[in-house]
C-alpha atoms as a PDB file:
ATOM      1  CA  UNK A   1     -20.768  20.903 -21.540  1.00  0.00           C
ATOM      2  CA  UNK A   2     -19.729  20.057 -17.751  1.00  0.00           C
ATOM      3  CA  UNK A   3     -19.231  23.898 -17.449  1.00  0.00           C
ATOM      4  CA  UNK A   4     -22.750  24.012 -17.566  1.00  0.00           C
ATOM      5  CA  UNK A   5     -23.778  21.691 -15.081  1.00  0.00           C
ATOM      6  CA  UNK A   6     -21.103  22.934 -12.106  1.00  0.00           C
ATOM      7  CA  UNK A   7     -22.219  26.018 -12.786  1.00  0.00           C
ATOM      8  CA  UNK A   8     -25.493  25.359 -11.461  1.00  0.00           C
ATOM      9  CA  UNK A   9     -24.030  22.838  -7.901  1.00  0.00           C
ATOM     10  CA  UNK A  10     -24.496  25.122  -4.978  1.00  0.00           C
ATOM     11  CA  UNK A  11     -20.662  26.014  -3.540  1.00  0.00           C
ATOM     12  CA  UNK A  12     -18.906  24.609  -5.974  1.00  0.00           C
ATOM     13  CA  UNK A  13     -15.878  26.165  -5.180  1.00  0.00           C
ATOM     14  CA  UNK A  14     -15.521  24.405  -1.822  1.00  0.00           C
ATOM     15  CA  UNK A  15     -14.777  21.344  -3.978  1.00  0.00           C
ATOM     16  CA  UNK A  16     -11.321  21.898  -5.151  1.00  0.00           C
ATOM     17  CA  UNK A  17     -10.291  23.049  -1.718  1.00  0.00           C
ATOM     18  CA  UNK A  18     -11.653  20.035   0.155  1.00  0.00           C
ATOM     19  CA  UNK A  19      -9.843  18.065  -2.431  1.00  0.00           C
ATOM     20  CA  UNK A  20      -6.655  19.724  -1.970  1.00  0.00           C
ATOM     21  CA  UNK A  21      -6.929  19.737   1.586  1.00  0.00           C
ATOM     22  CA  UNK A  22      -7.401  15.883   1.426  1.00  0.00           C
ATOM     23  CA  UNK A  23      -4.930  15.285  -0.474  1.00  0.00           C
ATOM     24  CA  UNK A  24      -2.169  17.568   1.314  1.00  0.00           C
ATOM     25  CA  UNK A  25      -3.171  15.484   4.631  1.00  0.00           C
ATOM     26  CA  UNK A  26      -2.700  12.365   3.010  1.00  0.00           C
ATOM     27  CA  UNK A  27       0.493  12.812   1.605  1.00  0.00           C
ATOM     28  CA  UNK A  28       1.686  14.693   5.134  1.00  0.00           C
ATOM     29  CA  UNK A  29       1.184  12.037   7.303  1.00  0.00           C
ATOM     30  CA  UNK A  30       2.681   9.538   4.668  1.00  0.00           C
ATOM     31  CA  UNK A  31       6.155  11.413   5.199  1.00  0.00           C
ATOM     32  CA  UNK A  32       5.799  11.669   8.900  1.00  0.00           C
ATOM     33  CA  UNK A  33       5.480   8.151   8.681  1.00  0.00           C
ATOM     34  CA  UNK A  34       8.277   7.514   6.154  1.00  0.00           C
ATOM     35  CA  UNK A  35      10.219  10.181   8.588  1.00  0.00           C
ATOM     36  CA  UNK A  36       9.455   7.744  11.710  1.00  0.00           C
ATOM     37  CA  UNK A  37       9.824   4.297  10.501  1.00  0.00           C
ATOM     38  CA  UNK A  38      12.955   2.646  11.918  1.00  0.00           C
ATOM     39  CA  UNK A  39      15.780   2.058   9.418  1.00  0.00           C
ATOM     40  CA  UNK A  40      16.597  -1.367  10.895  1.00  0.00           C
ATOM     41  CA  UNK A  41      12.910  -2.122  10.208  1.00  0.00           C
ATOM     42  CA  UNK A  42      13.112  -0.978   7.024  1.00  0.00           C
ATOM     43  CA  UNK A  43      16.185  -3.017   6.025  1.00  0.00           C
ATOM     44  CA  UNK A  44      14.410  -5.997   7.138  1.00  0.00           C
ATOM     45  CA  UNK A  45      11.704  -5.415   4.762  1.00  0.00           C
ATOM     46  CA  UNK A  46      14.161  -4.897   2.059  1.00  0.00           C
ATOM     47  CA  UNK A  47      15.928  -8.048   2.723  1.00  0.00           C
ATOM     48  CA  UNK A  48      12.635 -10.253   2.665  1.00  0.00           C
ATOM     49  CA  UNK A  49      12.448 -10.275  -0.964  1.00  0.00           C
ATOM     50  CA  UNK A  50      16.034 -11.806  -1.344  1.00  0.00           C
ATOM     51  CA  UNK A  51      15.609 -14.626   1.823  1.00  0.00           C
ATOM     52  CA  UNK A  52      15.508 -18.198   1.564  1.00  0.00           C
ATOM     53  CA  UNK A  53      13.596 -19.007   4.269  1.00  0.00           C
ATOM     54  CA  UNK A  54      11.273 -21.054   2.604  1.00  0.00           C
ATOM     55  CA  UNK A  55      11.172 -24.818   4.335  1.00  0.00           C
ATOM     56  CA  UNK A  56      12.719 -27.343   2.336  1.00  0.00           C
ATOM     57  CA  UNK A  57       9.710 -29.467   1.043  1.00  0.00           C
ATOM     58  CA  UNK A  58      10.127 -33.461   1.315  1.00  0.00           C
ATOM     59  CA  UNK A  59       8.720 -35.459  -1.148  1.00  0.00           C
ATOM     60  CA  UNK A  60       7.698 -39.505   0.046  1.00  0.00           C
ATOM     61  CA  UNK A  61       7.223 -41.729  -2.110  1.00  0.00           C
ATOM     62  CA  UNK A  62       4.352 -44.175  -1.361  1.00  0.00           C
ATOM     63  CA  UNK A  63       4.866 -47.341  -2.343  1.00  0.00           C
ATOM     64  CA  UNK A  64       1.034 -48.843  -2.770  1.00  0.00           C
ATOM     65  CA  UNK A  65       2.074 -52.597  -3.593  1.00  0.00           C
ATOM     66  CA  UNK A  66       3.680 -53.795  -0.417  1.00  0.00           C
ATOM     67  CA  UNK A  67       0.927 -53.622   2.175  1.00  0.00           C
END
């Protein structure tokens, strides 16, 4: 059924390649990036997850009768 209608797109062969050129870029620059990144930055980020850095959160009681 689909054959049909691609058949009938003007350069439909271009398609695939553009695709696969896309996609080949993409995933390049994502390992000249991975190759780049600093390790100590990406410790840090692997640390985050395990931090308490969270501040401590103080509860106050309000006492409403003695004015």
């Amino acid at each position: 059924m689909f054959k049909h209608y691609f058949e009938q797109v003007h350069n439909v062969a271009i398609w695939p390649i553009i695709s696969l050129s896309i996609f080949f870029v993409f995933f390049l620059g994502l390992m000249i990036y991975v190759w780049k990144i600093k390790k100590s930055y990406v410790d840090q980020m692997g640390e985050m997850p395990l931090k308490d850095d969270s501040p401590e959160i103080r509860t106050h009681s309000i006492n409403l009768n003695n004015h």
